[in-house]
C-alpha atoms as a PDB file:
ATOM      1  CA  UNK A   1    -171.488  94.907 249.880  1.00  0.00           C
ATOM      2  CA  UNK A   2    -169.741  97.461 247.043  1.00  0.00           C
ATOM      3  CA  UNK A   3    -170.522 100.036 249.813  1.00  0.00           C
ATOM      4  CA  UNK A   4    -168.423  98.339 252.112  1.00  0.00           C
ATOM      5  CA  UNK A   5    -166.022  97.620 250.037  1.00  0.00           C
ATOM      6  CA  UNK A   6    -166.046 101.256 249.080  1.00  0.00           C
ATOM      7  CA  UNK A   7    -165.949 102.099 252.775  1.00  0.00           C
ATOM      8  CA  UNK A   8    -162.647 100.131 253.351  1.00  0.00           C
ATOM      9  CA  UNK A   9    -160.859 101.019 250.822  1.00  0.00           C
ATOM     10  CA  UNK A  10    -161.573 105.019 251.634  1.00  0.00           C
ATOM     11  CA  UNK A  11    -160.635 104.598 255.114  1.00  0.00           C
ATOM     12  CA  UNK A  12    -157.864 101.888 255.252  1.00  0.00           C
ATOM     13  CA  UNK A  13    -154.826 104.027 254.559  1.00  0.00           C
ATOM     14  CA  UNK A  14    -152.351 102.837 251.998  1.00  0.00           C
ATOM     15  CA  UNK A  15    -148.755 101.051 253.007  1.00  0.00           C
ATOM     16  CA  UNK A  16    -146.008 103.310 252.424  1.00  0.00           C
ATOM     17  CA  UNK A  17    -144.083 103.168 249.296  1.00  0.00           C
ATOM     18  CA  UNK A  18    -140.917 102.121 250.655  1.00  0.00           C
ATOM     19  CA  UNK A  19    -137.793 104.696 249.119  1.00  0.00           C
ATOM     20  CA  UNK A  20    -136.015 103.186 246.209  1.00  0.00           C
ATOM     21  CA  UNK A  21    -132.018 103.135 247.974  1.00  0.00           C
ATOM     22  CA  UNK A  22    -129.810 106.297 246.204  1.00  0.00           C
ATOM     23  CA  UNK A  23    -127.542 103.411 244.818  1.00  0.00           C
ATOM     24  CA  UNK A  24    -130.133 101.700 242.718  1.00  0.00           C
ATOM     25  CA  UNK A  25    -131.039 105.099 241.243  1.00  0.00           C
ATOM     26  CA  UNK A  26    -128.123 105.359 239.264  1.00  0.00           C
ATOM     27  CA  UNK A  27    -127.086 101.283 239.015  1.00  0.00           C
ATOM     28  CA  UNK A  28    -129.108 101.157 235.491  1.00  0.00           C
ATOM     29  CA  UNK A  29    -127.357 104.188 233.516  1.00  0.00           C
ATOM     30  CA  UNK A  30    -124.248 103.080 234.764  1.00  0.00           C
ATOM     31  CA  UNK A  31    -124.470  99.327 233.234  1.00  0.00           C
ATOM     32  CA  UNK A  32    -126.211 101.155 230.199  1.00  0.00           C
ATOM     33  CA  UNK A  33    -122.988 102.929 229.989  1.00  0.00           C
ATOM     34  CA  UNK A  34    -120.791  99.646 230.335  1.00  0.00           C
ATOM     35  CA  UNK A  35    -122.650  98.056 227.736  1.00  0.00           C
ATOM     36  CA  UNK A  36    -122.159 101.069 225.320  1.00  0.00           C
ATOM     37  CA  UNK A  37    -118.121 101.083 226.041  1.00  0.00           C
ATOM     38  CA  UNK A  38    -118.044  97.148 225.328  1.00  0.00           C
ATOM     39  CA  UNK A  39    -119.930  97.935 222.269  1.00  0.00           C
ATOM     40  CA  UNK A  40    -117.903 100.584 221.420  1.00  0.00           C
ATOM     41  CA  UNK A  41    -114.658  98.471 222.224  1.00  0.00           C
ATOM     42  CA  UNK A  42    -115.778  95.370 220.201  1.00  0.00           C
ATOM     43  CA  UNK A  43    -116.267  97.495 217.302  1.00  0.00           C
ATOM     44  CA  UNK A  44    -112.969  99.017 217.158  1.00  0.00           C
ATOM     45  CA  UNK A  45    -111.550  95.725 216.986  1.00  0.00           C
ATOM     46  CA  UNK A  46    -113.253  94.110 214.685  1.00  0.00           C
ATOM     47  CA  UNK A  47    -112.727  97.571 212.258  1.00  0.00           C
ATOM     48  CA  UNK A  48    -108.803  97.009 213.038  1.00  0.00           C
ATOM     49  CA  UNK A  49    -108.042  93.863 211.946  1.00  0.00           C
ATOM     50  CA  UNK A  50    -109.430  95.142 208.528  1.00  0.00           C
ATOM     51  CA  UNK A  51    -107.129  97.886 207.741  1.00  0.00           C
ATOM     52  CA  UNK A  52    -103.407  96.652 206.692  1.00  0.00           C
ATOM     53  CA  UNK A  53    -101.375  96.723 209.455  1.00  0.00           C
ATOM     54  CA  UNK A  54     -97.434  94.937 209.976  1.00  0.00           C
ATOM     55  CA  UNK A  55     -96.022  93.793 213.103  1.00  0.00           C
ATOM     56  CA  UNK A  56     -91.866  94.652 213.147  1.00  0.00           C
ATOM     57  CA  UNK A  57     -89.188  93.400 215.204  1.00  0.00           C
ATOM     58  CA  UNK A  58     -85.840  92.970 215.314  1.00  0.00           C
ATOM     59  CA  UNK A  59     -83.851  90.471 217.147  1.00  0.00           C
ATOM     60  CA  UNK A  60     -79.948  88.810 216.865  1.00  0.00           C
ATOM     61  CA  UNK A  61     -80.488  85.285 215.573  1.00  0.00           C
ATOM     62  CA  UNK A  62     -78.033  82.452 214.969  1.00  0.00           C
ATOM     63  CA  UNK A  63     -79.615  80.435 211.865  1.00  0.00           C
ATOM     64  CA  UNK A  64     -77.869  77.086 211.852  1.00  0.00           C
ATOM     65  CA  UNK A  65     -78.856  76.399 208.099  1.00  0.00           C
ATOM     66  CA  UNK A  66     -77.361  79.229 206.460  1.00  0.00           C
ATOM     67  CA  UNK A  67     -73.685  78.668 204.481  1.00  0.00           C
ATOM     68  CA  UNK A  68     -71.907  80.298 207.800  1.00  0.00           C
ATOM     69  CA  UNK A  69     -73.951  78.804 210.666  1.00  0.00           C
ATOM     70  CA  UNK A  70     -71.252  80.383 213.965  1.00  0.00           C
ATOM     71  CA  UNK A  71     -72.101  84.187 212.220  1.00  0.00           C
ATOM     72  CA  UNK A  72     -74.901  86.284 214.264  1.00  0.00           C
ATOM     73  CA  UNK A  73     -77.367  87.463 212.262  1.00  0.00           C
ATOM     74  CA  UNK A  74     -79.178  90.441 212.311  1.00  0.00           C
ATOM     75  CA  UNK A  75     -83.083  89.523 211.822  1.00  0.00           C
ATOM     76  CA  UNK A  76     -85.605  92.021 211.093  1.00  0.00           C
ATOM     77  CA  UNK A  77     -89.178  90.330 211.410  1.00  0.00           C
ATOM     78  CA  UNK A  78     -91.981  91.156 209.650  1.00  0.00           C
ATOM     79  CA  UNK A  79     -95.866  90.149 210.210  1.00  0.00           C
ATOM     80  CA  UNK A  80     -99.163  91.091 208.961  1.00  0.00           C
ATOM     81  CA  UNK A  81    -101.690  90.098 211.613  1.00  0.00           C
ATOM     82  CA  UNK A  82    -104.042  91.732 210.118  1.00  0.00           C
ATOM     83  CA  UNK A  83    -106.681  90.096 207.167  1.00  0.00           C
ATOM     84  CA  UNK A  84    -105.816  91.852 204.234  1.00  0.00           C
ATOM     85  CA  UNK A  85    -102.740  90.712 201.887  1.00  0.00           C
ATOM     86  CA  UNK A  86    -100.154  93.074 202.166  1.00  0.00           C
ATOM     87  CA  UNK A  87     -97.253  93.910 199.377  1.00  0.00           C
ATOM     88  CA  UNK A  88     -94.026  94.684 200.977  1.00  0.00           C
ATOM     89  CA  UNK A  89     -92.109  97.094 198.198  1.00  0.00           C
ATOM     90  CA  UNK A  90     -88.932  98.232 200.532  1.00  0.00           C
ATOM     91  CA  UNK A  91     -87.426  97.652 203.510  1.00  0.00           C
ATOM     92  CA  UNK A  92     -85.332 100.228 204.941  1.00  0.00           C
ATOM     93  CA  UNK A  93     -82.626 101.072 207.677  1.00  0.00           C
ATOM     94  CA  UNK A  94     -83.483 104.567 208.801  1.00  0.00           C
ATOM     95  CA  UNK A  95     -80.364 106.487 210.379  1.00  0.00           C
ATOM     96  CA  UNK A  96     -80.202 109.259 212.526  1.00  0.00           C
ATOM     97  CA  UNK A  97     -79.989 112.569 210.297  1.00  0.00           C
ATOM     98  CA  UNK A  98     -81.670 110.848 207.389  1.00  0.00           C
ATOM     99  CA  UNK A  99     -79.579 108.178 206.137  1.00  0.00           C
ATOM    100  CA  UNK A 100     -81.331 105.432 204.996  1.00  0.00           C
ATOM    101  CA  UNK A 101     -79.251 102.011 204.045  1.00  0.00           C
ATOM    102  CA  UNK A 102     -81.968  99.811 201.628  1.00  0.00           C
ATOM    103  CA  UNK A 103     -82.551  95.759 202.460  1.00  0.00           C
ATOM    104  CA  UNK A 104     -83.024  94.943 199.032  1.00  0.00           C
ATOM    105  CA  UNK A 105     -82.849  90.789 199.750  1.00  0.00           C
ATOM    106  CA  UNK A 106     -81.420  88.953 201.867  1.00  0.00           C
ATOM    107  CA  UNK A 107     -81.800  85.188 203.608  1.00  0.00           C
ATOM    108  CA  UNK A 108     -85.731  84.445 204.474  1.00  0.00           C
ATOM    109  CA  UNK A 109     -87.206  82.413 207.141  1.00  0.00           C
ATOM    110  CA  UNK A 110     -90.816  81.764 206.351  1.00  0.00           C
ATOM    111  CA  UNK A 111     -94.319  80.848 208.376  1.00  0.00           C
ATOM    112  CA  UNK A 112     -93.127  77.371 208.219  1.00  0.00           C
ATOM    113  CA  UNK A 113     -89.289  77.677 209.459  1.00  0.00           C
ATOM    114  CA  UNK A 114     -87.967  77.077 205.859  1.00  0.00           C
ATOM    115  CA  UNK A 115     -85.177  78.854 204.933  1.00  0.00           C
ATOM    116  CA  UNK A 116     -84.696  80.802 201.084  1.00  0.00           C
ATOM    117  CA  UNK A 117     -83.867  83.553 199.520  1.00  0.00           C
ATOM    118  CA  UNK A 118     -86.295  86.402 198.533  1.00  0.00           C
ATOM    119  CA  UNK A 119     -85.899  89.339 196.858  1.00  0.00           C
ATOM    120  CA  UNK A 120     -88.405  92.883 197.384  1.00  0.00           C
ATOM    121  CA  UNK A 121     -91.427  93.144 196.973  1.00  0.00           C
ATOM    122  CA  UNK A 122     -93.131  90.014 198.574  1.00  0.00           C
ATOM    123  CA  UNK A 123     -96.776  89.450 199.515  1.00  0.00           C
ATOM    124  CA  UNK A 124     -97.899  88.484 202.977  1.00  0.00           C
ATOM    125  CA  UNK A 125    -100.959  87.041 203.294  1.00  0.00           C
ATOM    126  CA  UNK A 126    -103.412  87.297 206.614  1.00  0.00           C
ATOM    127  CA  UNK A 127    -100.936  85.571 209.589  1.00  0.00           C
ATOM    128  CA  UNK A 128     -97.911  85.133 207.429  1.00  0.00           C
ATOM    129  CA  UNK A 129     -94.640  86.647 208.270  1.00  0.00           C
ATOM    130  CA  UNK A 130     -90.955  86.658 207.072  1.00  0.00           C
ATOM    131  CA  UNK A 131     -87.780  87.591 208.610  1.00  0.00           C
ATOM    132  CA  UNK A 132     -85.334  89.354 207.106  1.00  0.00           C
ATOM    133  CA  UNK A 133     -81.115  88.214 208.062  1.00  0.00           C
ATOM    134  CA  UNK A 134     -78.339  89.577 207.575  1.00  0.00           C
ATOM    135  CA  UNK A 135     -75.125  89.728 208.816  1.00  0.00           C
ATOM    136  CA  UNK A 136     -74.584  91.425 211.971  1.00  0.00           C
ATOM    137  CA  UNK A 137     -71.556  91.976 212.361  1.00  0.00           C
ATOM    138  CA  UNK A 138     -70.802  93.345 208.804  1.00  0.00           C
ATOM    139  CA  UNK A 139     -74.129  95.325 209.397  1.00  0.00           C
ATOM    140  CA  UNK A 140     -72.128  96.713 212.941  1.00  0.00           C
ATOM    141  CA  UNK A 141     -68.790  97.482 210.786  1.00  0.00           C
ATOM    142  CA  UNK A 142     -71.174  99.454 207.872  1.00  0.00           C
ATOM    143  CA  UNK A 143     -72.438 101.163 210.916  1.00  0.00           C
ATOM    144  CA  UNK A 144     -69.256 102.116 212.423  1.00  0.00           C
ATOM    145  CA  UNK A 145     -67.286 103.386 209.580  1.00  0.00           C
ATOM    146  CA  UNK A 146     -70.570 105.793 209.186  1.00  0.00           C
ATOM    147  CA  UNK A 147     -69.727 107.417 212.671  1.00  0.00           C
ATOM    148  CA  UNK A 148     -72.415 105.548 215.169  1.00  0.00           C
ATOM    149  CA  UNK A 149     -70.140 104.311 217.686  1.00  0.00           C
ATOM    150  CA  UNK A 150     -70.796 102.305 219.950  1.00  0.00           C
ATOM    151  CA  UNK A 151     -74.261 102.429 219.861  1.00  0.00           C
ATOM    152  CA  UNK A 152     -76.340 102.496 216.766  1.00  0.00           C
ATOM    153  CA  UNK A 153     -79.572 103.961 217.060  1.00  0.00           C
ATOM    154  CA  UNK A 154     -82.458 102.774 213.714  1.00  0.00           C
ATOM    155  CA  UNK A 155     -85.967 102.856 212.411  1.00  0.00           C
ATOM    156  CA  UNK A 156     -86.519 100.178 210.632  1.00  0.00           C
ATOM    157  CA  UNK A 157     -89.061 101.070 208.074  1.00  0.00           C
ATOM    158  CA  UNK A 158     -91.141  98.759 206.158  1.00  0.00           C
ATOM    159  CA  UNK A 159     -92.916 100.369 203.275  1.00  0.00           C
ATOM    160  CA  UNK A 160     -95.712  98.550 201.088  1.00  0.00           C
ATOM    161  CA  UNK A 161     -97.185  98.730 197.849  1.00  0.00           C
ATOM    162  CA  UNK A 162     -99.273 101.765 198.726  1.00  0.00           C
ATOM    163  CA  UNK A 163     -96.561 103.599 200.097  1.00  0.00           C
ATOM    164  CA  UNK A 164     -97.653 103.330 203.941  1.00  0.00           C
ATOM    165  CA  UNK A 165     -94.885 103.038 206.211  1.00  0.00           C
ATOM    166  CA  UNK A 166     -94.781 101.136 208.976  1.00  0.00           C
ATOM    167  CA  UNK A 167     -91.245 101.860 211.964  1.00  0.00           C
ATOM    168  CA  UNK A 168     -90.022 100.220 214.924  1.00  0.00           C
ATOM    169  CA  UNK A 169     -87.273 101.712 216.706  1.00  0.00           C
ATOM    170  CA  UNK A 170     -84.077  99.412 217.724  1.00  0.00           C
ATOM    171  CA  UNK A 171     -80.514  99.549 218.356  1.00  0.00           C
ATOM    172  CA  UNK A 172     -77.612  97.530 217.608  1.00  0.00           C
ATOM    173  CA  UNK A 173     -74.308  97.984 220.080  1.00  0.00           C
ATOM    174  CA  UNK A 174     -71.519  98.386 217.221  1.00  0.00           C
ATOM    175  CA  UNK A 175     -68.446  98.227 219.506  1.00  0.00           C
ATOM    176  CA  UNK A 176     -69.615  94.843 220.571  1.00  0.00           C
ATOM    177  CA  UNK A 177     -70.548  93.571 216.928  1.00  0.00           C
ATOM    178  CA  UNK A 178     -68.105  95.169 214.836  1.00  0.00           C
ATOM    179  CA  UNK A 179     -64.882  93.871 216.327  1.00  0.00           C
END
């Protein structure tokens, strides 16, 4: 019975190994790859949101609970999305050829939409922000009288505790603001 066995096995030729498609061939190191890059990607987030980082903008703002509610407002806006509490030390209005005009205080809106007054430096604490006003169209005359008519072009630099800056480019329009 083994010899038949044997027999049959010798003589019955084997099925033909069917060909593995061209496509499947190369459909494993390409999701390996995929997998590394969302690794990769994951990581680099996760590493980000622990070094101190701020957010900046700058927008015109009417703030109906300040002393002169009808005046725009310039605000400069400044967050820390990040987790670690950062020291703000300076904030600074960076000219065109170097000039530099210091916020040294001003009117503060805080996380919570309350209005105050703060002076340099303040902490911000993981998610907190504060906005910086002040008076736009004084801001537009300063501006003017300085030669940037009718467009002025700023950095607004934000400098912290260990004297990392942080910019953000922006504009004011002084011929419309400083009439």
């Amino acid at each position: 019975m083994i010899r038949k066995l044997a027999e049959i096995l010798l003589v019955t030729p084997a099925a033909p190994v069917p060909d593995v498609p061209t496509w499947l061939q190369y459909a494993s190191p390409v999701v390996s790859l995929l997998a590394l890059g969302l690794a990769v990607l994951s990581l680099y987030l996760q590493r980000r949101d622990k070094h101190p980082r701020l957010k900046i903008r700058h927008k015109t703002a009417m703030v109906p609970s300040l002393p002169s509610p009808d005046d725009p407002r310039a605000q400069f806006h400044v967050a820390n999305p990040g987790e670690q509490t950062i020291t703000v030390s300076a904030v600074h209005l960076v000219l065109k050829g170097g000039r530099r005009i210091p916020v040294t205080g001003g009117w503060m809106i805080d996380t919570e939409g309350k209005l105050g007054f703060i002076t340099l430096p303040c902490k911000l604490t993981s998610g907190e922000s504060v906005s910086f006003l002040t008076d736009l169209r004084q801001l537009a005359k300063v501006l003017e009288s300085m030669g940037y008519y009718p467009k002025a072009k700023f950095k607004i630099e934000v400098t912290d505790a260990t004297d990392k800056t942080y910019t953000k480019r922006t504009k004011i329009n002084t011929k419309e603001w400083g009439e």
